[in-house]
Protein backbone atom coordinates (compact mmCIF):
# COMPACT_ATOMS: atom_id res chain seq x y z
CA UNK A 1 0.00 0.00 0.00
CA UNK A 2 1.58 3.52 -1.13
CA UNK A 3 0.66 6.87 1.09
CA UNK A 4 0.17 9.64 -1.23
CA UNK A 5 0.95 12.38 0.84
CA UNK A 6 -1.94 14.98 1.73
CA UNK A 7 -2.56 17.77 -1.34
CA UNK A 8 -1.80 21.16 -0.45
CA UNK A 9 -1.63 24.48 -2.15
CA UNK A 10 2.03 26.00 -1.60
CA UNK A 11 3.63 27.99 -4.40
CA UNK A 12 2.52 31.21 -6.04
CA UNK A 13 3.14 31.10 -9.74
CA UNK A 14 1.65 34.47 -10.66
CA UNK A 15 0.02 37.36 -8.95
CA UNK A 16 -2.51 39.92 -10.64
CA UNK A 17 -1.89 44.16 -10.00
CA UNK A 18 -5.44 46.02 -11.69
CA UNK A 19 -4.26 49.10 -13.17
CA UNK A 20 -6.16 51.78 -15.36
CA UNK A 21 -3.48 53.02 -18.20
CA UNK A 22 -1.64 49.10 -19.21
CA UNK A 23 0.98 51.47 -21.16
CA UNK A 24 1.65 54.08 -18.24
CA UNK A 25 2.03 50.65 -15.78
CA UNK A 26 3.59 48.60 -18.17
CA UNK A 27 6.25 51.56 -18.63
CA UNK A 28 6.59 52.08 -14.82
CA UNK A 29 7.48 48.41 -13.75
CA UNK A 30 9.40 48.15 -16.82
CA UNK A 31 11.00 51.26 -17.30
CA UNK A 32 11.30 52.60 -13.17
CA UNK A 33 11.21 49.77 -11.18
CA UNK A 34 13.68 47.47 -13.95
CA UNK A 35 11.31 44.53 -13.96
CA UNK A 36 11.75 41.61 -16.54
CA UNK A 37 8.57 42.30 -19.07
CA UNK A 38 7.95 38.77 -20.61
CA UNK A 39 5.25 39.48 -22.91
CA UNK A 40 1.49 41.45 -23.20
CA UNK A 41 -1.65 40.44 -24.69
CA UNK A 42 -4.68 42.52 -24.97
CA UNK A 43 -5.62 44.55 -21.50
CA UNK A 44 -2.50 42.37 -19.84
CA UNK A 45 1.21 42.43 -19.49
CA UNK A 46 3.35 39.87 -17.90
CA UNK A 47 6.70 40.56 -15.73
CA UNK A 48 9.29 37.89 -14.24
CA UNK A 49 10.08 38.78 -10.53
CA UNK A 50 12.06 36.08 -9.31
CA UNK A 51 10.25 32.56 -9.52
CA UNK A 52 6.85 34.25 -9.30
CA UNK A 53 5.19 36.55 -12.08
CA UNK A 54 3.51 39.25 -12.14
CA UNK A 55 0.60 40.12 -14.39
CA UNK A 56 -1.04 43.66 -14.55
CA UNK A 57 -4.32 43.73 -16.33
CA UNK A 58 -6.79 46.14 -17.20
CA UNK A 59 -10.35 45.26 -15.43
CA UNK A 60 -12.69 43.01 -17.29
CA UNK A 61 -15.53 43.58 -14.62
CA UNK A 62 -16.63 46.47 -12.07
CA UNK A 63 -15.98 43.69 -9.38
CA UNK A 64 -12.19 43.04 -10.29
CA UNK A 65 -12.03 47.23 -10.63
CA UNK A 66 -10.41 47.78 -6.85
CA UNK A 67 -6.85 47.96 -5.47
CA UNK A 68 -6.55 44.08 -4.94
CA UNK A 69 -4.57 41.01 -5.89
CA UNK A 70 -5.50 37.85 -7.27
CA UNK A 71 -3.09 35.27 -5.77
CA UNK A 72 -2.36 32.26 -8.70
CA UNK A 73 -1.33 28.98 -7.18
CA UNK A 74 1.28 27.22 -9.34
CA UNK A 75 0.57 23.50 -9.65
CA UNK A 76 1.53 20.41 -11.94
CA UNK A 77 -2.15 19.07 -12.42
CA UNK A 78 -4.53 21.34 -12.92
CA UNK A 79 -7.42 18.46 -13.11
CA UNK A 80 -6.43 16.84 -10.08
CA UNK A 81 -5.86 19.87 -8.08
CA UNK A 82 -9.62 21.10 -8.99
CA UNK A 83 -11.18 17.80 -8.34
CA UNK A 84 -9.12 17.76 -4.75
CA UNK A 85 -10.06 21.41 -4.10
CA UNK A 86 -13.92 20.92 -5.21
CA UNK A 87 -14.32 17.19 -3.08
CA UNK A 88 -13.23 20.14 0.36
CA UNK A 89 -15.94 22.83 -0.33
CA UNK A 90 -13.90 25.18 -2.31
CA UNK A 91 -16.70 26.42 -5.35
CA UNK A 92 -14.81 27.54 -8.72
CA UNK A 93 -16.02 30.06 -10.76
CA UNK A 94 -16.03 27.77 -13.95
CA UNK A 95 -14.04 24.40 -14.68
CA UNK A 96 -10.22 25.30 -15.24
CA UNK A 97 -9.71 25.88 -19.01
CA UNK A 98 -7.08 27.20 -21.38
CA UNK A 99 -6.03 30.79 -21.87
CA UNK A 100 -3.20 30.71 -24.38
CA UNK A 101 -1.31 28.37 -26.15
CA UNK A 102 2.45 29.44 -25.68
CA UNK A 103 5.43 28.22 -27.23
CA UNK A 104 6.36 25.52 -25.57
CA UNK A 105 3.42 24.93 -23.26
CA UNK A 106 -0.76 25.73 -23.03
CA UNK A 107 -1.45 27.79 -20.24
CA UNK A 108 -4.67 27.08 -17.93
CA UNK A 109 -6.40 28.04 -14.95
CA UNK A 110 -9.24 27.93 -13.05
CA UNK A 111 -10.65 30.65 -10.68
CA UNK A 112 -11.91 30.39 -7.22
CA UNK A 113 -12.78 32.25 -4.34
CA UNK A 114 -12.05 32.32 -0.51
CA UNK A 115 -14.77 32.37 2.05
CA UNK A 116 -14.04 36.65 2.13
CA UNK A 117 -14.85 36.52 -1.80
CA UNK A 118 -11.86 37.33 -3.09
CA UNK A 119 -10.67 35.68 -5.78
CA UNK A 120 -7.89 33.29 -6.26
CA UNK A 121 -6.79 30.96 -9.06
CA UNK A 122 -4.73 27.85 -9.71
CA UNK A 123 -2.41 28.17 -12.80
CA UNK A 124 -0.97 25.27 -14.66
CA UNK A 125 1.95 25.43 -17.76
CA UNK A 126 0.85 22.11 -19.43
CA UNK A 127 4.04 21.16 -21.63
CA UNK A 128 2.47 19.84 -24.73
CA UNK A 129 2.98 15.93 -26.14
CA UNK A 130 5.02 15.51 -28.78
């Protein structure tokens, strides 16, 4: 008999600033505060700081339109973490799904919030087969 040892969320892969003005921001953590800028899409722009990243994004909703974080939980199995995190209570927003196919890897998440309502999010960089 194998003990699979007890699931539990630990690292941060990415965390979400709202801003207003994506070029003034993008400029100021680029440009003033010497962050690496990885890439930007549409309303978001994406910065290395250290093993975590940092993602600025313009609004989508009056809701997600406050001075507030959304805190992305890094994890190998985006399936199995939901399924773990859904049999304990925790009530997602939708199933996790795909965002972007990168490079090298598709990019998924699936959102979630705490029992204060904010939200939170699991994040998985799904190399692809072949």
């Amino acid at each position: 008999m194998t003990h699979e040892p007890a699931f539990g969320l630990g690292q941060i892969g990415q965390i979400a600033v709202t801003v207003h003005d994506l070029d003034r921001a993008l400029a100021f953590y680029r440009d003033q505060l010497g962050m690496k800028h990885l890439f930007t899409v549409p309303k978001m722009a994406f910065f290395q700081c250290g093993e975590v990243r940092l993602m600025l994004g313009v609004p989508e909703k009056p809701e997600f339109d406050h001075p507030s974080s959304v805190i992305y939980f890094k994890v190998p199995d985006i399936q199995k973490a939901y399924e773990v995190l859904t049999a304990r209570g925790v009530q997602f927003e939708a199933k996790p799904h795909l965002i972007a196919k990168m490079q090298t890897h598709d990019l998924w998440m699936g959102f979630f919030r705490d029992s204060e309502s904010n939200l939170l999010a699991l994040m998985c960089e799904a190399a692809r087969a072949g």
